[in-house]
PDB file of N, CA and C in Angstrom:
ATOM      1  N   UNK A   1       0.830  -1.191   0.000  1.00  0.00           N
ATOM      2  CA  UNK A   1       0.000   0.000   0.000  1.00  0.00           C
ATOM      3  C   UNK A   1       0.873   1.252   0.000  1.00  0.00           C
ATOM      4  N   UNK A   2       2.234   1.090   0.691  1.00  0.00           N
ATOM      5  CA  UNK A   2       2.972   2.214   0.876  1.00  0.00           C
ATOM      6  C   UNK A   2       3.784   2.811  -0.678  1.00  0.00           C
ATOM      7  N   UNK A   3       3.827   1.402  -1.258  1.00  0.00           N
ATOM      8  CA  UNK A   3       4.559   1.854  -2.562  1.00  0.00           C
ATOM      9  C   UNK A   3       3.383   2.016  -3.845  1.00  0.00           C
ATOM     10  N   UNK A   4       2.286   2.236  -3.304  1.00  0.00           N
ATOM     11  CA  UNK A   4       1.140   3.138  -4.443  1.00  0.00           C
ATOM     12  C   UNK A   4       0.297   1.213  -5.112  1.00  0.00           C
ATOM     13  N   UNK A   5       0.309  -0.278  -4.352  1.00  0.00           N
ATOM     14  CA  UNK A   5      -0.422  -0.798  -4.775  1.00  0.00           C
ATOM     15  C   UNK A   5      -1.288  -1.048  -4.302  1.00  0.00           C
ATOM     16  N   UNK A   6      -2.496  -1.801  -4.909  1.00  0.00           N
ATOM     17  CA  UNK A   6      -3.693  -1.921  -4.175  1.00  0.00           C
ATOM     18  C   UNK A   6      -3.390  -3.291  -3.514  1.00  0.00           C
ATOM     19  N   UNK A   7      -4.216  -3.692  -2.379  1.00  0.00           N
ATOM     20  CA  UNK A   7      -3.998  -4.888  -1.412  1.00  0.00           C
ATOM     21  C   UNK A   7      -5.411  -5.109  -1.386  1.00  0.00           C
ATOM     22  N   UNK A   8      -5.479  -6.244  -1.240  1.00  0.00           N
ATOM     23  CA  UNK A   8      -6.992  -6.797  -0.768  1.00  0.00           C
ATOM     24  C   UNK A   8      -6.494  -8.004   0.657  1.00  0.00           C
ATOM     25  N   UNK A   9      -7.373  -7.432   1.115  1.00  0.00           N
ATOM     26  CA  UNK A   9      -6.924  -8.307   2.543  1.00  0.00           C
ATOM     27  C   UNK A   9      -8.029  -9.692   2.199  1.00  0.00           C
ATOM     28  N   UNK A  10      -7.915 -10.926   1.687  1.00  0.00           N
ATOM     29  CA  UNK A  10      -9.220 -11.719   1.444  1.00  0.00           C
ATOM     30  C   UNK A  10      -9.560 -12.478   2.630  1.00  0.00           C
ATOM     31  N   UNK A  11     -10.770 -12.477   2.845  1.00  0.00           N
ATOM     32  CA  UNK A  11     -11.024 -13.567   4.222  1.00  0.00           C
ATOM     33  C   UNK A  11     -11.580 -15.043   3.556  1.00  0.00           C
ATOM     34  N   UNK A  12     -10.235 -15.888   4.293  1.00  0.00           N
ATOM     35  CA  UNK A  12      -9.883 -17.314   4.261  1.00  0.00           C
ATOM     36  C   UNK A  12     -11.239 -17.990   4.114  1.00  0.00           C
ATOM     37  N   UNK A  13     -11.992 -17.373   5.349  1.00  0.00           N
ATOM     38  CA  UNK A  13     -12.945 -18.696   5.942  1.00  0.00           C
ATOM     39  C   UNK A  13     -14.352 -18.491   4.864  1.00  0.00           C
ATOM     40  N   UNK A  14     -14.729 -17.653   4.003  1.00  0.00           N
ATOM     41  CA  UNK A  14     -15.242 -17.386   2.809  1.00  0.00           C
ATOM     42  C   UNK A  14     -15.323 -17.729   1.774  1.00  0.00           C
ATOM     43  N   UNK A  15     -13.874 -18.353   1.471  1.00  0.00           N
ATOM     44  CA  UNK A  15     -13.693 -18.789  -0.017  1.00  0.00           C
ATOM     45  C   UNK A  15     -13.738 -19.767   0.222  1.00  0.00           C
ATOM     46  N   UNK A  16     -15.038 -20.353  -1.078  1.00  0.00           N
ATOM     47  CA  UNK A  16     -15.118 -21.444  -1.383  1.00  0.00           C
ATOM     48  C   UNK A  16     -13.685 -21.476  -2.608  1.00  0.00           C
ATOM     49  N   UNK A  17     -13.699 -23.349  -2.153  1.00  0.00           N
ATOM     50  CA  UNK A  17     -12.578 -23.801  -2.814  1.00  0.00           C
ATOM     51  C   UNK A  17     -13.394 -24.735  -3.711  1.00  0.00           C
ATOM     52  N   UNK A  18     -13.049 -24.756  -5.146  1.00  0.00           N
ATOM     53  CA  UNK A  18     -13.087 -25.469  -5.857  1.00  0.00           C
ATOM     54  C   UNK A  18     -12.774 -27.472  -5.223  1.00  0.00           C
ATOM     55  N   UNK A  19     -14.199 -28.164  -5.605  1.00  0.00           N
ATOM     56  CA  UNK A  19     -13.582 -29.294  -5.223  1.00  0.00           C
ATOM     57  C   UNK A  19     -12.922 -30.242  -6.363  1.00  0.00           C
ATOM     58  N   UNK A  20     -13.345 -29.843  -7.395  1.00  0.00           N
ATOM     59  CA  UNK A  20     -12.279 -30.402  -8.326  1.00  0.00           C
ATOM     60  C   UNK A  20     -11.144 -30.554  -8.555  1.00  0.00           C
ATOM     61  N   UNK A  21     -10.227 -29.208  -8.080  1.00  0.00           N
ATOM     62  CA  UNK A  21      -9.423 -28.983  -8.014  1.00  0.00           C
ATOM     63  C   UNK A  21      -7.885 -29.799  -8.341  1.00  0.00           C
ATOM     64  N   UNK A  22      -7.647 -29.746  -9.632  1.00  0.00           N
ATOM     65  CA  UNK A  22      -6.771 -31.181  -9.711  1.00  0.00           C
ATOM     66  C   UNK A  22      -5.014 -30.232  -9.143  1.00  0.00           C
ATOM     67  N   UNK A  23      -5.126 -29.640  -9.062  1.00  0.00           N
ATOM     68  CA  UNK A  23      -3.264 -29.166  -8.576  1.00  0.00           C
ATOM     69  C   UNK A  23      -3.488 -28.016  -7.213  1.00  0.00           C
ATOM     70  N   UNK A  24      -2.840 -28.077  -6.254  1.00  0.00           N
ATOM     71  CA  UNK A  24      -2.765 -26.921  -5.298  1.00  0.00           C
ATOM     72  C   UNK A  24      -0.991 -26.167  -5.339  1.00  0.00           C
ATOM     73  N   UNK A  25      -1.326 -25.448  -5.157  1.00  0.00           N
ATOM     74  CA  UNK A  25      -0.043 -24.602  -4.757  1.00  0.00           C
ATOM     75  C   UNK A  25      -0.342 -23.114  -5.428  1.00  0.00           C
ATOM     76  N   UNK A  26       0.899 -22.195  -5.123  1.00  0.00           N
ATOM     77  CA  UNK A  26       0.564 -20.722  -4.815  1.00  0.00           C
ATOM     78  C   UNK A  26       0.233 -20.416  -6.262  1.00  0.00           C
ATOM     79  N   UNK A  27       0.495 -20.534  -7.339  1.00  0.00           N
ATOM     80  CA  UNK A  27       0.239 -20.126  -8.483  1.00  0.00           C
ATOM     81  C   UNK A  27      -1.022 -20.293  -8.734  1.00  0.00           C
ATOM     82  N   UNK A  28      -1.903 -21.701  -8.203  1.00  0.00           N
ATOM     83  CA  UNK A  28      -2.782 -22.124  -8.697  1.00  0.00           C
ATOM     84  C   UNK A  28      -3.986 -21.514  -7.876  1.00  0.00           C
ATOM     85  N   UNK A  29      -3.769 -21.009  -6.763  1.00  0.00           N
ATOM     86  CA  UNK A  29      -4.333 -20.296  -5.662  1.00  0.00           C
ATOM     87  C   UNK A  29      -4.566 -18.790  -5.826  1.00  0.00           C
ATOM     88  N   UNK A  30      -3.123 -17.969  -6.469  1.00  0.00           N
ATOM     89  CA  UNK A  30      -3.760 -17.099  -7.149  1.00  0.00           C
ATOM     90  C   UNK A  30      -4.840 -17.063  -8.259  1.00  0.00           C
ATOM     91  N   UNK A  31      -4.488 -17.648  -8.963  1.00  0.00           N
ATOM     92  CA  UNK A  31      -5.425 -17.687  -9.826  1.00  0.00           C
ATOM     93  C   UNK A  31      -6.802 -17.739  -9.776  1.00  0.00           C
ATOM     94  N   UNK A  32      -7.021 -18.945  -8.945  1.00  0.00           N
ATOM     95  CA  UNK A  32      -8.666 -19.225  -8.224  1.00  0.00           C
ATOM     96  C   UNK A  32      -9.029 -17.900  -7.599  1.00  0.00           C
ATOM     97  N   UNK A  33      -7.806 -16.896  -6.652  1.00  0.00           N
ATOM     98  CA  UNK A  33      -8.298 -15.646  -6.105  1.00  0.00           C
ATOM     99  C   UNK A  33      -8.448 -14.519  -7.273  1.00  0.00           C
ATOM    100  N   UNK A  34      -7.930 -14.702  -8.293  1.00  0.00           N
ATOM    101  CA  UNK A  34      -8.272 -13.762  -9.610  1.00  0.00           C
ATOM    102  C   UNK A  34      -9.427 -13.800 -10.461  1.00  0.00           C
ATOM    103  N   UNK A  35      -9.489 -15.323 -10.406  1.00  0.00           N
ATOM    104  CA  UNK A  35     -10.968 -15.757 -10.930  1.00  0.00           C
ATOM    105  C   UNK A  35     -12.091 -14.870  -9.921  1.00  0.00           C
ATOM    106  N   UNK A  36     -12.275 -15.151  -8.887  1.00  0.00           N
ATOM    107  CA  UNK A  36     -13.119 -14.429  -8.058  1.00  0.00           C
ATOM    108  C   UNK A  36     -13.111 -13.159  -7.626  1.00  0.00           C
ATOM    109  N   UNK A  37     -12.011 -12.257  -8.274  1.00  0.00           N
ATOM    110  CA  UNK A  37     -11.779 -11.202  -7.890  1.00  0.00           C
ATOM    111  C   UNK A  37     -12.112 -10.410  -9.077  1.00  0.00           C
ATOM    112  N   UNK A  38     -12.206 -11.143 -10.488  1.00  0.00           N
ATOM    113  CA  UNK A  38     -12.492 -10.145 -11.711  1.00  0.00           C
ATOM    114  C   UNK A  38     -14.232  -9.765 -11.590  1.00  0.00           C
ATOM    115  N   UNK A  39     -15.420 -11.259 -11.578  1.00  0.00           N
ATOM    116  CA  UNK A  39     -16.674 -10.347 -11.233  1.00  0.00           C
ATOM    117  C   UNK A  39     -16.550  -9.551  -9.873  1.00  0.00           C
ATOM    118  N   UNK A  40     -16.026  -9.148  -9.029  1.00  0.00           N
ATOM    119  CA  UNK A  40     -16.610  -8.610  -7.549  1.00  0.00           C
ATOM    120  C   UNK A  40     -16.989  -9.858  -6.613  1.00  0.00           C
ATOM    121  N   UNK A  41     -16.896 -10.805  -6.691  1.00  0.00           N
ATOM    122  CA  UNK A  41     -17.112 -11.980  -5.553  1.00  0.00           C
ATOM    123  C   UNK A  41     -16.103 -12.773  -4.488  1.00  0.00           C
ATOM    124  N   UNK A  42     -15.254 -11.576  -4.971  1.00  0.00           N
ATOM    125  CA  UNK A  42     -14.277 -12.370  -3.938  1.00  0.00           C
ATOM    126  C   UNK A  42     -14.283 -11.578  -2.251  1.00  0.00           C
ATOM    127  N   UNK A  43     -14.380 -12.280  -1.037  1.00  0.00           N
ATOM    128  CA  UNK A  43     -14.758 -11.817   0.059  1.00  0.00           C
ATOM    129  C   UNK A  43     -13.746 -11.114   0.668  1.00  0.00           C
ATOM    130  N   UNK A  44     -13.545  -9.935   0.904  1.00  0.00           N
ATOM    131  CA  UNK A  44     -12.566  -8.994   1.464  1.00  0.00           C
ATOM    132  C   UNK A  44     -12.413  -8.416   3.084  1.00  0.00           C
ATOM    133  N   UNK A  45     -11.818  -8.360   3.724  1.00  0.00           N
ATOM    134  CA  UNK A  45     -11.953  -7.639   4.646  1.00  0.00           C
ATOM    135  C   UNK A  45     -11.347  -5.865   4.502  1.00  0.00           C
ATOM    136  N   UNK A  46     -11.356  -5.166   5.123  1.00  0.00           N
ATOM    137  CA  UNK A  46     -10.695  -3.796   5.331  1.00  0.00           C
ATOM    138  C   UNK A  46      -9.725  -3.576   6.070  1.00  0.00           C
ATOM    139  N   UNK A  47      -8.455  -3.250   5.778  1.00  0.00           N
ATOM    140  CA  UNK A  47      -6.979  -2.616   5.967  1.00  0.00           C
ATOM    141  C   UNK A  47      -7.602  -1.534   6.779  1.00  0.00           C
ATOM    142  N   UNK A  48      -7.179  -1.223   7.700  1.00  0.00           N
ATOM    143  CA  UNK A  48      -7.299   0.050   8.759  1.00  0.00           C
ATOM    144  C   UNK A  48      -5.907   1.070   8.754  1.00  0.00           C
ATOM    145  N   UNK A  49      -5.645   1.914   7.838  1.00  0.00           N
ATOM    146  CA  UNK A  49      -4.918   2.597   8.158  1.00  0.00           C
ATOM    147  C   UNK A  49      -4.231   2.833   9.273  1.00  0.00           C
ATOM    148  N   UNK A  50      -2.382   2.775   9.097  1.00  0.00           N
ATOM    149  CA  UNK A  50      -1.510   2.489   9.932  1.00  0.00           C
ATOM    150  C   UNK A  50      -1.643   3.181  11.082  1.00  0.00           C
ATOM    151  N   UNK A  51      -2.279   4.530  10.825  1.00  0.00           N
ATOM    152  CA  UNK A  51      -2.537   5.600  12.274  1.00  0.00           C
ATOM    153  C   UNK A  51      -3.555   4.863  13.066  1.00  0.00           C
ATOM    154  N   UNK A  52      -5.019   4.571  12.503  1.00  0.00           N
ATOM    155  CA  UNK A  52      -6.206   3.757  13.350  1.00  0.00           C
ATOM    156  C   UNK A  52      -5.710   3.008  13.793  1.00  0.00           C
ATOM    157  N   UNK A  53      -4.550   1.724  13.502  1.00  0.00           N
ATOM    158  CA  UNK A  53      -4.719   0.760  13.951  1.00  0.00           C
ATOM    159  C   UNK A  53      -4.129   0.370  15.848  1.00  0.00           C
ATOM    160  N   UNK A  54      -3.641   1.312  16.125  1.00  0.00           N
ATOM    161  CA  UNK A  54      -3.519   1.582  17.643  1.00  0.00           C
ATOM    162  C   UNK A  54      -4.568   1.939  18.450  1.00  0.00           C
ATOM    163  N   UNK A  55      -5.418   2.615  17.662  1.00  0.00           N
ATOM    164  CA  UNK A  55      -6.821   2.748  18.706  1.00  0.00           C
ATOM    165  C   UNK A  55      -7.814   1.802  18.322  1.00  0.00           C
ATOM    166  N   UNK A  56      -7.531   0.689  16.902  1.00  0.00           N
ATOM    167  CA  UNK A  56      -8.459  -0.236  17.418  1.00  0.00           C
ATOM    168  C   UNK A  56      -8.240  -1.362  18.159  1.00  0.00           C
ATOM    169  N   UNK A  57      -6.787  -1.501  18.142  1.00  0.00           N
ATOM    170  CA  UNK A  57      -5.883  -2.667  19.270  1.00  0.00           C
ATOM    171  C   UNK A  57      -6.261  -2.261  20.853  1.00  0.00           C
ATOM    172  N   UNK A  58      -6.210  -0.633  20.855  1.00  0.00           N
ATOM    173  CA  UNK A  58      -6.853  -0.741  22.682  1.00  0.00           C
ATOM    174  C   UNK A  58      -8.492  -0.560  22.718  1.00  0.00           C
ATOM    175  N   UNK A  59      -9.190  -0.693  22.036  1.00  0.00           N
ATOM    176  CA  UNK A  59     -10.564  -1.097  22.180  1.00  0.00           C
ATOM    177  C   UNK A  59     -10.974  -2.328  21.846  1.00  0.00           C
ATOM    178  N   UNK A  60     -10.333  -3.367  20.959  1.00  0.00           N
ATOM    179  CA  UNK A  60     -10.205  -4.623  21.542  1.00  0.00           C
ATOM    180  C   UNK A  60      -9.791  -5.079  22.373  1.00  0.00           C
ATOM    181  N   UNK A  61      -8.756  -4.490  23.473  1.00  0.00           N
ATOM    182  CA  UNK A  61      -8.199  -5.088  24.604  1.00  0.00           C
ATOM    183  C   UNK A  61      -9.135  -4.845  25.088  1.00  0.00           C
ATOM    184  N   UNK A  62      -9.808  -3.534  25.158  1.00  0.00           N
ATOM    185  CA  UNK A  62     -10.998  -3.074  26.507  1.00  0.00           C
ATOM    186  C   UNK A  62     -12.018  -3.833  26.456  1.00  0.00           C
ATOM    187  N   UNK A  63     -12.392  -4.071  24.669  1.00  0.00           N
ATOM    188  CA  UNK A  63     -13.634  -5.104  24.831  1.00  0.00           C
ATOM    189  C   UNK A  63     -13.127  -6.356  25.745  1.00  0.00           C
ATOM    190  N   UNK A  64     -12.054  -7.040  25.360  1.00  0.00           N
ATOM    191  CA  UNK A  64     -11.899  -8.126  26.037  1.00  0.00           C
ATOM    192  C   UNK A  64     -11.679  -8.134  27.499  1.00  0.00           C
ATOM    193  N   UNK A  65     -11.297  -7.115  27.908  1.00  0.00           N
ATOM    194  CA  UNK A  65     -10.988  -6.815  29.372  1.00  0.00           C
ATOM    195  C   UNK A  65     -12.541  -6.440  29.912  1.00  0.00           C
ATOM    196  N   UNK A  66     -13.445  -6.184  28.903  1.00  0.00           N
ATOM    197  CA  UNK A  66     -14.912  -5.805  29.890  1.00  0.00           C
ATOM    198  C   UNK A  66     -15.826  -7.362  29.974  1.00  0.00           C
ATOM    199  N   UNK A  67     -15.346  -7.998  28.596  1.00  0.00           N
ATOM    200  CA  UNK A  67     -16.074  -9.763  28.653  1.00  0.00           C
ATOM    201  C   UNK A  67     -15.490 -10.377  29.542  1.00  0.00           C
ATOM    202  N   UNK A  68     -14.365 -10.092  30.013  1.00  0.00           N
ATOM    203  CA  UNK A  68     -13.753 -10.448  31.290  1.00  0.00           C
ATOM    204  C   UNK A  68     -14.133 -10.591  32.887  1.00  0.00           C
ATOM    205  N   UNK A  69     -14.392  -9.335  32.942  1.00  0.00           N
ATOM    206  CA  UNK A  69     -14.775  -8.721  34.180  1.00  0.00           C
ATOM    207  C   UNK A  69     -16.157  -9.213  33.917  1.00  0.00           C
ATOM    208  N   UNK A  70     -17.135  -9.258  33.265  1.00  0.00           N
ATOM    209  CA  UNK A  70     -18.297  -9.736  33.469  1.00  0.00           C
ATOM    210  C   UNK A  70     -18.743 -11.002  33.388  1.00  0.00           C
ATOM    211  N   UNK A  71     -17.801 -11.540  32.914  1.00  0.00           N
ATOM    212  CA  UNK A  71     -17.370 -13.267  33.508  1.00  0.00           C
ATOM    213  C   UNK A  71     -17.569 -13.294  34.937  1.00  0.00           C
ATOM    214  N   UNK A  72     -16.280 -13.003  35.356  1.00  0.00           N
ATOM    215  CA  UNK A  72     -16.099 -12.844  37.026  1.00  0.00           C
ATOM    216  C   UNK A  72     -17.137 -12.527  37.796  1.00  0.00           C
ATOM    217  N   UNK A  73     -17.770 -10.989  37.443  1.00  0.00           N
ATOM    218  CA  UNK A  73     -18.830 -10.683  38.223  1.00  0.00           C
ATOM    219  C   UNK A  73     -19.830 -11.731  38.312  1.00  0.00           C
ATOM    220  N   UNK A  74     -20.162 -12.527  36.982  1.00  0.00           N
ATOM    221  CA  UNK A  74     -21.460 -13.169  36.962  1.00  0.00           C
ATOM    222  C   UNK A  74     -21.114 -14.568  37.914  1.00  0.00           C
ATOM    223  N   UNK A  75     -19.699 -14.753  37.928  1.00  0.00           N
ATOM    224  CA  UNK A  75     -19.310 -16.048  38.354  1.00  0.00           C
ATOM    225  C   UNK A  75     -19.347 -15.758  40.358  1.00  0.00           C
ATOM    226  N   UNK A  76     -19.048 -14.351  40.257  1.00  0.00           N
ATOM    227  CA  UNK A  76     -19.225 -14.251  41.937  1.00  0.00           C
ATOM    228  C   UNK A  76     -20.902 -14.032  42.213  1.00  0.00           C
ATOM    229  N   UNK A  77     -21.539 -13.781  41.656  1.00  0.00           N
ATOM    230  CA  UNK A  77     -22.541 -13.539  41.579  1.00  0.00           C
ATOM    231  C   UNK A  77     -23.323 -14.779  41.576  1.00  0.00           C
ATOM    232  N   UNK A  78     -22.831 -15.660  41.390  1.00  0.00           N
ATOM    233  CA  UNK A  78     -23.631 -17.172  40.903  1.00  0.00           C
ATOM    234  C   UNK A  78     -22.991 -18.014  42.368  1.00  0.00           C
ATOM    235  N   UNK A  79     -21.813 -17.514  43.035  1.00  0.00           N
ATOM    236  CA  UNK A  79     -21.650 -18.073  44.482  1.00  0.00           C
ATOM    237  C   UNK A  79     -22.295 -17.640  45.192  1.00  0.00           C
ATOM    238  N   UNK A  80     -22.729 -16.193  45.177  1.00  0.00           N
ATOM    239  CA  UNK A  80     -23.759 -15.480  45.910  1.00  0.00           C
ATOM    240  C   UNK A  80     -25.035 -16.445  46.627  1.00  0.00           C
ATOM    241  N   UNK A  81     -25.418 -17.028  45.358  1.00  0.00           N
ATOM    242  CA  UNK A  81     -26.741 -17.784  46.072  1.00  0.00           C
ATOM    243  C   UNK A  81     -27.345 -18.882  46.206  1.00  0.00           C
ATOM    244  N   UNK A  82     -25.803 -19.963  46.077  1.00  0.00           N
ATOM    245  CA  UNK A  82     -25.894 -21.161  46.762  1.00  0.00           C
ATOM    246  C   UNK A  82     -25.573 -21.098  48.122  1.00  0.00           C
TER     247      UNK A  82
END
């Protein structure tokens, strides 16, 4: 991205794989991702610009640090009233 190309970040768990598939390896993998990338069907995620990506790393910690704490609470909370 820094040297002016485009990137597509593709998400793995999306692409269907051909089951026919008579050869695997990286050449043949691009390709299958080019095939799906010329109509618009290939599944992408979004690149977060290098500045965002520090404030979305500490609001995932916080999310995880608040599913945390409300673990605990619910778990002291559940000794409460046996």
């Amino acid at each position: 991205m820094e040297e002016g190309y485009t990137v597509k970040l593709v998400n793995t768990a999306e692409v269907t794989v051909y089951d026919g598939l008579k050869y695997t390896g990286d050449e043949h993998d691009a390709r299958h991702l080019a095939h799906l990338l010329r109509p618009g069907i290939l599944p992408t995620g979004y690149i977060h610009p290098k500045e965002d990506r520090a404030v979305r790393d500490l609001l995932r910690k916080r999310a995880q640090l608040v599913r945390c704490r409300t673990t605990q609470v619910l778990s002291i909370q559940g000794f409460d009233k046996s």
